[in-house]
N, C-alpha and C. Protein backbone atom coordinates (compact mmCIF):
# COMPACT_ATOMS: atom_id res chain seq x y z
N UNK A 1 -48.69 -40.47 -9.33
CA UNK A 1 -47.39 -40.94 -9.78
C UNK A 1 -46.51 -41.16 -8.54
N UNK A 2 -45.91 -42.41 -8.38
CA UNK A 2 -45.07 -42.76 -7.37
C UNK A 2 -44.21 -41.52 -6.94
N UNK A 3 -43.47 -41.53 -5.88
CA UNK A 3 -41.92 -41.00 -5.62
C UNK A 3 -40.91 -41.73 -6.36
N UNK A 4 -39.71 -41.17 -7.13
CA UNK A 4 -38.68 -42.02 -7.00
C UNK A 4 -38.08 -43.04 -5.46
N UNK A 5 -38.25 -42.81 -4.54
CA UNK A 5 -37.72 -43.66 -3.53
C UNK A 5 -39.03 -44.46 -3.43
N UNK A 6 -40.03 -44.48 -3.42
CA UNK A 6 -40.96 -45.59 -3.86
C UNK A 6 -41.22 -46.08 -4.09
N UNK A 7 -40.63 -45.51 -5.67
CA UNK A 7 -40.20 -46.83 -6.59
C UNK A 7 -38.75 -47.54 -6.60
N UNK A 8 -37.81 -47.26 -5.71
CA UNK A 8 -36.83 -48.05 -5.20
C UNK A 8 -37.07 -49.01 -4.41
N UNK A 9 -38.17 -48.52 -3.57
CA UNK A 9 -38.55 -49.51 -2.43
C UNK A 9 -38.76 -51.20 -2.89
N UNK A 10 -39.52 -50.60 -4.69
CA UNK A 10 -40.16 -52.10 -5.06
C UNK A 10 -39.01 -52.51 -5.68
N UNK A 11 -38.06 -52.28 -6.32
CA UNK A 11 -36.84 -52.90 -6.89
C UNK A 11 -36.38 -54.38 -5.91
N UNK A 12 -36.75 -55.43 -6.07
CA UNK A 12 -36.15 -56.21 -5.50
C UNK A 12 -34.54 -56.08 -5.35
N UNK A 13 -33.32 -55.92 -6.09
CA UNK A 13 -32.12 -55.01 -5.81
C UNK A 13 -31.97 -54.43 -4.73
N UNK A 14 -33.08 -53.79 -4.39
CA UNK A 14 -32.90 -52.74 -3.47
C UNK A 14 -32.43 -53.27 -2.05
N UNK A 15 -33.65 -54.17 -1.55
CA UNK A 15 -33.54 -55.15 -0.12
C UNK A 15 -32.06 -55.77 0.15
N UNK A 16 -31.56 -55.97 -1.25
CA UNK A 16 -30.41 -56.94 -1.07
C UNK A 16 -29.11 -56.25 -1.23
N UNK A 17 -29.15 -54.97 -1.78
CA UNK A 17 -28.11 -54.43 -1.90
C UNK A 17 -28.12 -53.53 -0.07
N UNK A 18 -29.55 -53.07 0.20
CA UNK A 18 -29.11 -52.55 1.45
C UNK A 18 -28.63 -53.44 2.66
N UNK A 19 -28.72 -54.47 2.32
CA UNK A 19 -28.45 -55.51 3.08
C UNK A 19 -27.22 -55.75 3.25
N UNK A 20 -26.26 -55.62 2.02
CA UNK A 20 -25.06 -55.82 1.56
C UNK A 20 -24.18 -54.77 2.07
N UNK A 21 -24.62 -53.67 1.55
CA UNK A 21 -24.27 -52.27 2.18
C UNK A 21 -24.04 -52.29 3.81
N UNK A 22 -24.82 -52.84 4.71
CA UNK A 22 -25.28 -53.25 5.98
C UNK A 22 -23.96 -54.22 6.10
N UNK A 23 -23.49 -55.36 5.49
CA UNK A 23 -22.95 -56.07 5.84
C UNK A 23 -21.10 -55.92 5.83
N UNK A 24 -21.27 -54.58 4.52
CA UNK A 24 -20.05 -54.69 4.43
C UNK A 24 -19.27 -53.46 4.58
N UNK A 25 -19.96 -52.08 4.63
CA UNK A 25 -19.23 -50.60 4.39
C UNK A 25 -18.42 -50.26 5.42
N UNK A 26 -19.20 -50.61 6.81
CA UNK A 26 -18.50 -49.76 7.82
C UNK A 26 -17.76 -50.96 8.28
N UNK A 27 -17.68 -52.11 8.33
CA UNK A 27 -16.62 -53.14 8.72
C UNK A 27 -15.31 -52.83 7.56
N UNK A 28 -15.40 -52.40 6.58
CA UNK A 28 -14.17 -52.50 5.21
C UNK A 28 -13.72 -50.95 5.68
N UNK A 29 -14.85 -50.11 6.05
CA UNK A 29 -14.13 -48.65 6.10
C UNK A 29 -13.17 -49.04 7.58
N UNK A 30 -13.89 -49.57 8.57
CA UNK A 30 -13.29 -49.66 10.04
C UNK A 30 -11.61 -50.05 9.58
N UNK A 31 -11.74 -51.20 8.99
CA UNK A 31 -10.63 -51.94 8.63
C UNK A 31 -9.72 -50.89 8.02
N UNK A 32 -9.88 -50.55 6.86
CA UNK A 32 -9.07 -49.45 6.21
C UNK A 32 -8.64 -48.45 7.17
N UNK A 33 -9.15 -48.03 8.36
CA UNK A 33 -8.92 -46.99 9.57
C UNK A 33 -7.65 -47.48 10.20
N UNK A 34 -7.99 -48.34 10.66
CA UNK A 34 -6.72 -49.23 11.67
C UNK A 34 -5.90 -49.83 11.02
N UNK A 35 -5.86 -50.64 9.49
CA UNK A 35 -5.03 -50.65 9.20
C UNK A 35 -4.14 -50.76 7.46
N UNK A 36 -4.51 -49.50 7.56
CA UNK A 36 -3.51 -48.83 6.23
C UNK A 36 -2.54 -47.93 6.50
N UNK A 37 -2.03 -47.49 5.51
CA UNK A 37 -1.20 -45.90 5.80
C UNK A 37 -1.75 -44.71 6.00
N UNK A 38 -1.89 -43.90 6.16
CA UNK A 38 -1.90 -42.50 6.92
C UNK A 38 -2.49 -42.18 6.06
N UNK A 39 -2.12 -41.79 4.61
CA UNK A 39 -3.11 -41.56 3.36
C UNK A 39 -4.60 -41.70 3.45
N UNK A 40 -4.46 -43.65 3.51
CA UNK A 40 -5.81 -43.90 2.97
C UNK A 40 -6.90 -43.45 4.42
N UNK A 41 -6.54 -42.91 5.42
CA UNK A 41 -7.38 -42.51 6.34
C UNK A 41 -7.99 -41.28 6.14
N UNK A 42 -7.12 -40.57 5.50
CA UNK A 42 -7.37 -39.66 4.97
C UNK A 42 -8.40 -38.81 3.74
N UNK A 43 -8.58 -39.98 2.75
CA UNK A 43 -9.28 -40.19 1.99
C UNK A 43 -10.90 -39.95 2.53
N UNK A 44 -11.47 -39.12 1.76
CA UNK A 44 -12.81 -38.76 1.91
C UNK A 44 -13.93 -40.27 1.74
N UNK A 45 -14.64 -40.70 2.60
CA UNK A 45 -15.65 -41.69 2.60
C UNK A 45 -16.25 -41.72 1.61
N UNK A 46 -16.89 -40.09 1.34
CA UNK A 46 -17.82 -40.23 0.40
C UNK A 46 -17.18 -40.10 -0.95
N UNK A 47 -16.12 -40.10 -1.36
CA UNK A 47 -15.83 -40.25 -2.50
C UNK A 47 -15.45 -41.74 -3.11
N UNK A 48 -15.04 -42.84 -2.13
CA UNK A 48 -15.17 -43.97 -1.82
C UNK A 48 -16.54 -44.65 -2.52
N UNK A 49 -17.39 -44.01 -1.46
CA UNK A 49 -18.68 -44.72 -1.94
C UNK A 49 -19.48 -44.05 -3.17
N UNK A 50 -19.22 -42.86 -3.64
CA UNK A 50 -19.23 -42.80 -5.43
C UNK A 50 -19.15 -43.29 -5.66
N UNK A 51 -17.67 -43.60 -6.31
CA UNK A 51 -17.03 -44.62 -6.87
C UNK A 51 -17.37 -46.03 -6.57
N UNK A 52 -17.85 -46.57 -5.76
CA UNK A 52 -18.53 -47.72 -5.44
C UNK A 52 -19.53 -47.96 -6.42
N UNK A 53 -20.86 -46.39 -6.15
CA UNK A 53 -21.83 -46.81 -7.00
C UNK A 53 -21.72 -46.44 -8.45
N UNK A 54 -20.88 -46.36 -8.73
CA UNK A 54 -20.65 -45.76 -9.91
C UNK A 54 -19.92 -47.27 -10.72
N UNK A 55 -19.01 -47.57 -10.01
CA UNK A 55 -18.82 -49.07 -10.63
C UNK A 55 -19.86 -50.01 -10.55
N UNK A 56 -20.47 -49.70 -9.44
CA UNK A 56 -21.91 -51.01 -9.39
C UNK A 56 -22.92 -51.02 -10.30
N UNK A 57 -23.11 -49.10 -10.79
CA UNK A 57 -24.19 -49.04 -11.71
C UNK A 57 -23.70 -49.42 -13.19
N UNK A 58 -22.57 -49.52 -13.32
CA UNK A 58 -21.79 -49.45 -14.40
C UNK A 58 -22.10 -51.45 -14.69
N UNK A 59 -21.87 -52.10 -13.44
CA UNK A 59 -21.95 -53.63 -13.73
C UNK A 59 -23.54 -54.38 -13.59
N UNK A 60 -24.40 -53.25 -13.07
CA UNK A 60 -25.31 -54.08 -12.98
C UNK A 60 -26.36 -53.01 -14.58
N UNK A 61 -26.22 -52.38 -15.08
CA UNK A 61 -26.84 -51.37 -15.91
C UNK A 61 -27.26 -52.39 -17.03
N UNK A 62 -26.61 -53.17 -17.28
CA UNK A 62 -27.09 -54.16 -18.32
C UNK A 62 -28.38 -54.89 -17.97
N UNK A 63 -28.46 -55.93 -16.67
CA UNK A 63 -29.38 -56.65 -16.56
C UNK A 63 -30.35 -55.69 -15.98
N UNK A 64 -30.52 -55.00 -15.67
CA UNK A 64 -31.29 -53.67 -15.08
C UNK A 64 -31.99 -53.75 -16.06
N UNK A 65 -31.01 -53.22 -18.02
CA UNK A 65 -31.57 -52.87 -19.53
C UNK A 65 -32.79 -53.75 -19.53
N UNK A 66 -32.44 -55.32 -19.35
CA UNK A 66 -33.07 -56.20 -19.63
C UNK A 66 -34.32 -56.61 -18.77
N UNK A 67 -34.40 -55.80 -17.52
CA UNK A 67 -35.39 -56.47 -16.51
C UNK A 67 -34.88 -57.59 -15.94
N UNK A 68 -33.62 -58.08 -15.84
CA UNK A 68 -33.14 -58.93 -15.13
C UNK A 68 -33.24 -58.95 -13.73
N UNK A 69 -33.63 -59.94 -13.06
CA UNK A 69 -33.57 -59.72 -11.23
C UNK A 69 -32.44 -60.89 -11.19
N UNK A 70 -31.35 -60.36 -11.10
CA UNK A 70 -30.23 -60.93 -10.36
C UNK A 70 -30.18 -61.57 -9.20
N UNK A 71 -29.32 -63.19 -8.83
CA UNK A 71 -29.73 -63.71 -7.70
C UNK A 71 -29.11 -62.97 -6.76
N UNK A 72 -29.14 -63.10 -5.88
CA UNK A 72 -28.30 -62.05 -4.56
C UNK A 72 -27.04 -62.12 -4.49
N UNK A 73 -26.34 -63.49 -4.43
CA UNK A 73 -25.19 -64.20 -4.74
C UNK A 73 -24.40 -63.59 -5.90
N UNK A 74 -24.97 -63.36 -6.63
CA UNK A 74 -24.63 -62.30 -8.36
C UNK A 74 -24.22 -61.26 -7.35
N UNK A 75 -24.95 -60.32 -7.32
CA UNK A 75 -24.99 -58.80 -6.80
C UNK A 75 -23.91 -58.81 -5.50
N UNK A 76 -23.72 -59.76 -4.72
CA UNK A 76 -22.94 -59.69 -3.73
C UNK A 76 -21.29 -60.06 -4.51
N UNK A 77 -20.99 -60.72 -5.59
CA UNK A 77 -19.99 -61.03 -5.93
C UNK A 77 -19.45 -59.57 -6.61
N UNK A 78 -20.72 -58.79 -7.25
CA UNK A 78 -20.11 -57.65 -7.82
C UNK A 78 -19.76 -56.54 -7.45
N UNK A 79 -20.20 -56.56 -6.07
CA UNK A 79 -20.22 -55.44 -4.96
C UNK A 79 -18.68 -56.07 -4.06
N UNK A 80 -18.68 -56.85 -4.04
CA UNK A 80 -17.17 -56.99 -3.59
C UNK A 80 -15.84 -56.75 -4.49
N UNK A 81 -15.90 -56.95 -5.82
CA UNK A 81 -15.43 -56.61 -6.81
C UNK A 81 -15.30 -54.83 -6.57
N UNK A 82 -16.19 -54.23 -7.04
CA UNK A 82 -16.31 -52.64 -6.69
C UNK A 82 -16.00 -52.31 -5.26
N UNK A 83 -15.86 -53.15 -4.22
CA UNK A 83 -15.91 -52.64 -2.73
C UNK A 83 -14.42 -52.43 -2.92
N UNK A 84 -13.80 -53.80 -3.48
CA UNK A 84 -12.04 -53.61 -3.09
C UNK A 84 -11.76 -52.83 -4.24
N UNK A 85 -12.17 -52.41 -5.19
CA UNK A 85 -11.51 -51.60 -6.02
C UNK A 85 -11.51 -49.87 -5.34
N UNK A 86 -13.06 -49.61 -5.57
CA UNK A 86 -13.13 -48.52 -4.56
C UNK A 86 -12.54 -47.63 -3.11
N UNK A 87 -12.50 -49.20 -2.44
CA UNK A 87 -12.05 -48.96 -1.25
C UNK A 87 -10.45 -49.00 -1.24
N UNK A 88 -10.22 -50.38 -2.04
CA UNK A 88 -8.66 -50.55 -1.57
C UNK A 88 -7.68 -50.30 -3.06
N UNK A 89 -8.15 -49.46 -3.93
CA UNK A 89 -7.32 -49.73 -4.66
C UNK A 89 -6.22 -48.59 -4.99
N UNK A 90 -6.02 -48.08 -4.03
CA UNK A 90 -4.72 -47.71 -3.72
C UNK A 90 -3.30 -48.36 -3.11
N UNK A 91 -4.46 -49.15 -2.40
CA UNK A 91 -3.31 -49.53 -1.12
C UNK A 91 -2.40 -50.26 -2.31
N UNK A 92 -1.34 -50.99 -1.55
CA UNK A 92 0.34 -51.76 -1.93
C UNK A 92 -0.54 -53.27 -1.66
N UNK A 93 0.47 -53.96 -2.21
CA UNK A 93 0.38 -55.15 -2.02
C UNK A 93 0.01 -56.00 -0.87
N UNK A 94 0.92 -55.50 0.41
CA UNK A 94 0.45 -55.99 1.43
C UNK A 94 -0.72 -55.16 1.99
N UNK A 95 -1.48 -53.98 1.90
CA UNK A 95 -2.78 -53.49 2.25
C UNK A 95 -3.88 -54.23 1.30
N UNK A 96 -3.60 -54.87 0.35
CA UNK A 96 -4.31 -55.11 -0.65
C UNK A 96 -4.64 -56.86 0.30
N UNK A 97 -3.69 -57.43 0.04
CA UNK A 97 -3.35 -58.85 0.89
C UNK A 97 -4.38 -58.66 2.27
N UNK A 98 -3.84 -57.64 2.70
CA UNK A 98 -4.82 -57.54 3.84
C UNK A 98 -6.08 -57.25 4.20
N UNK A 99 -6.79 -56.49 2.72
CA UNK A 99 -8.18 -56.26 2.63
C UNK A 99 -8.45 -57.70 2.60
N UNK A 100 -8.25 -58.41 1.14
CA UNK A 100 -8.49 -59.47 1.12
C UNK A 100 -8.87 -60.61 2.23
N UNK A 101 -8.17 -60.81 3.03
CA UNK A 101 -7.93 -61.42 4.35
C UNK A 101 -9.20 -60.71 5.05
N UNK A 102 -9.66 -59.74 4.60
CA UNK A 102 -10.80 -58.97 6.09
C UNK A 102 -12.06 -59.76 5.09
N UNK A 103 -11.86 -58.98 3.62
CA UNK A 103 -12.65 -59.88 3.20
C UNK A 103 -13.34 -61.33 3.11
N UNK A 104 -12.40 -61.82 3.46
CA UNK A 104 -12.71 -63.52 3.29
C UNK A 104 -13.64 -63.91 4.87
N UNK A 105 -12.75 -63.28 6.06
CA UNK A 105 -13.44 -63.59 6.49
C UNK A 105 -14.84 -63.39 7.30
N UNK A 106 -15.77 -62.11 6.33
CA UNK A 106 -16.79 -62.29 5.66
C UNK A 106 -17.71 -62.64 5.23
N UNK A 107 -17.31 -63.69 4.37
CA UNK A 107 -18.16 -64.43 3.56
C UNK A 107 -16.79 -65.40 2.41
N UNK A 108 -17.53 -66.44 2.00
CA UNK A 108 -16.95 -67.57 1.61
C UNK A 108 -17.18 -67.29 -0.28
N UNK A 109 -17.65 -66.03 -0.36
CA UNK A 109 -17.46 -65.73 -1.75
C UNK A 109 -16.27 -64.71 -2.42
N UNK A 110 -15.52 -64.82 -1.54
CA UNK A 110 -14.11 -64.15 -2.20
C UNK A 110 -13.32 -64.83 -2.82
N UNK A 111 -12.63 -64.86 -4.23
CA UNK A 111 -11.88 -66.15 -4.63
C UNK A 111 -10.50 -66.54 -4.19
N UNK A 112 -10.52 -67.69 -4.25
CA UNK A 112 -9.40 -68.25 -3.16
C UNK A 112 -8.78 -69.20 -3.47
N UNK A 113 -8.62 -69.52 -5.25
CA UNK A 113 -8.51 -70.54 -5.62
C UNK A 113 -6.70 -70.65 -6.06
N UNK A 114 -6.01 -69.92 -5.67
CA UNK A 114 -4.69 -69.30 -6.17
C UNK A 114 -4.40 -68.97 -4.58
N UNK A 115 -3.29 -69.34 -3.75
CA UNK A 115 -3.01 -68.26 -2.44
C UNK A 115 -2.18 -67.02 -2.94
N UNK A 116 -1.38 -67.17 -4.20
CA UNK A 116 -0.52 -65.64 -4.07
C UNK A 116 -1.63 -64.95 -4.69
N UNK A 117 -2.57 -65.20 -4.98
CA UNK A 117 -3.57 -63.85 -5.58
C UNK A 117 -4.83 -63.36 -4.36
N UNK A 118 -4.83 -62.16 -4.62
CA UNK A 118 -5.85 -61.50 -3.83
C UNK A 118 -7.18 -61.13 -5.04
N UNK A 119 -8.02 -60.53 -4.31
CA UNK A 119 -9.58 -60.31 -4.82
C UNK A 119 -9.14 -59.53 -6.51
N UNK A 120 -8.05 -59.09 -6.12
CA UNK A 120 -7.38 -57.26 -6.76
C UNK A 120 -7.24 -58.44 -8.28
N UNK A 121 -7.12 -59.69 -8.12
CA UNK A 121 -6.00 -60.10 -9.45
C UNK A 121 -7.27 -61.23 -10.32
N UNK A 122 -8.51 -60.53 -9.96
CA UNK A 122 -10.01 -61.05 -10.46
C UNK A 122 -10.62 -60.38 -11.21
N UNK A 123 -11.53 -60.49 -12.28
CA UNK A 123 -12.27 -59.99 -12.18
C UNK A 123 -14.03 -60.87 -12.11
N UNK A 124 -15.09 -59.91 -12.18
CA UNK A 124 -16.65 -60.75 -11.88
C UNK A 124 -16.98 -61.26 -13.57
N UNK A 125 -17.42 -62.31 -14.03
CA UNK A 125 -17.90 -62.29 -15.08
C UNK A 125 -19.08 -61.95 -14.94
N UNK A 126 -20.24 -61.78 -16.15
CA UNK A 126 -21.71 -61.92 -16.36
C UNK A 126 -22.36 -62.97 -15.51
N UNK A 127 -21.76 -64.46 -15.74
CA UNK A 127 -22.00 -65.41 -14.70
C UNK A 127 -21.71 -65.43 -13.07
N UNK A 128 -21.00 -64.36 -12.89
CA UNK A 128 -20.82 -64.14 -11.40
C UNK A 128 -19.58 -65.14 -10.66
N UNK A 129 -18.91 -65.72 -11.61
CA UNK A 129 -17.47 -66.27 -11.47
C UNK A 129 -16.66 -65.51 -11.59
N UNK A 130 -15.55 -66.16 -10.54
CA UNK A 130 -14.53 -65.30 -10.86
C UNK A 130 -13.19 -65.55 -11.88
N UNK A 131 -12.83 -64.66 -12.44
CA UNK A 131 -11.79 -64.93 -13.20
C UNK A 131 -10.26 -64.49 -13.55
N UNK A 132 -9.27 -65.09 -12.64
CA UNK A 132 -8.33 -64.68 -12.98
C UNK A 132 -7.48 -63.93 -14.02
């Protein structure tokens, strides 16, 4: 009988979320360091990234139900969704404005279709659009 991490290994999910993880934790935590309030520095990492996977398992638990393999593009839209909630959803308006802004430039999947709205005033559908 396999290991559980063995059988993570074969999860296609897996490659792409560590990838994601890779691309985005310690650049969003760096950011949150230098520039928020005093608070959010304060804030424990690892309770951060709970709450990360805890919203991620919460959005991806469905197609998981189903045997769904999600395109990467999916999984990366929903992990940014959970990244700024997790990460930034304390901050004020202008920390929020300003994740956003670290976010974007990133990757070209943050929505941007509104300038007074940030990531915060979205949410991911099933289809992996975003929706005001």
């Amino acid at each position: 009988m396999p290991h559980l991490f063995e059988t993570l290994q074969q999860v296609p999910e897996a490659s792409i979320l560590r990838a994601l993880f890779a691309k985005y934790l310690d650049s969003v935590h760096q950011f949150l360091q230098s520039h928020t309030p005093a608070f959010m520095r304060r804030l424990p990492l690892v309770g951060m990234v709970q709450t990360l996977l805890a919203l991620m398992s919460g959005l991806l638990k469905e197609s998981a139900n189903r045997a769904e393999n999600l395109p990467s593009t999916h999984i990366e839209c929903y992990l940014l969704f959970c990244l700024a909630w997790s990460f930034g959803g304390l901050l004020d308006q202008k920390g929020r404005r300003g994740l956003h802004e670290h976010l974007k430039t990133m990757t070209p999947l943050v929505p941007e279709d509104d300038p007074s709205h940030t990531i915060f005033n979205y949410y991911v559908e099933e289809t992996a659009d975003w929706v005001p």
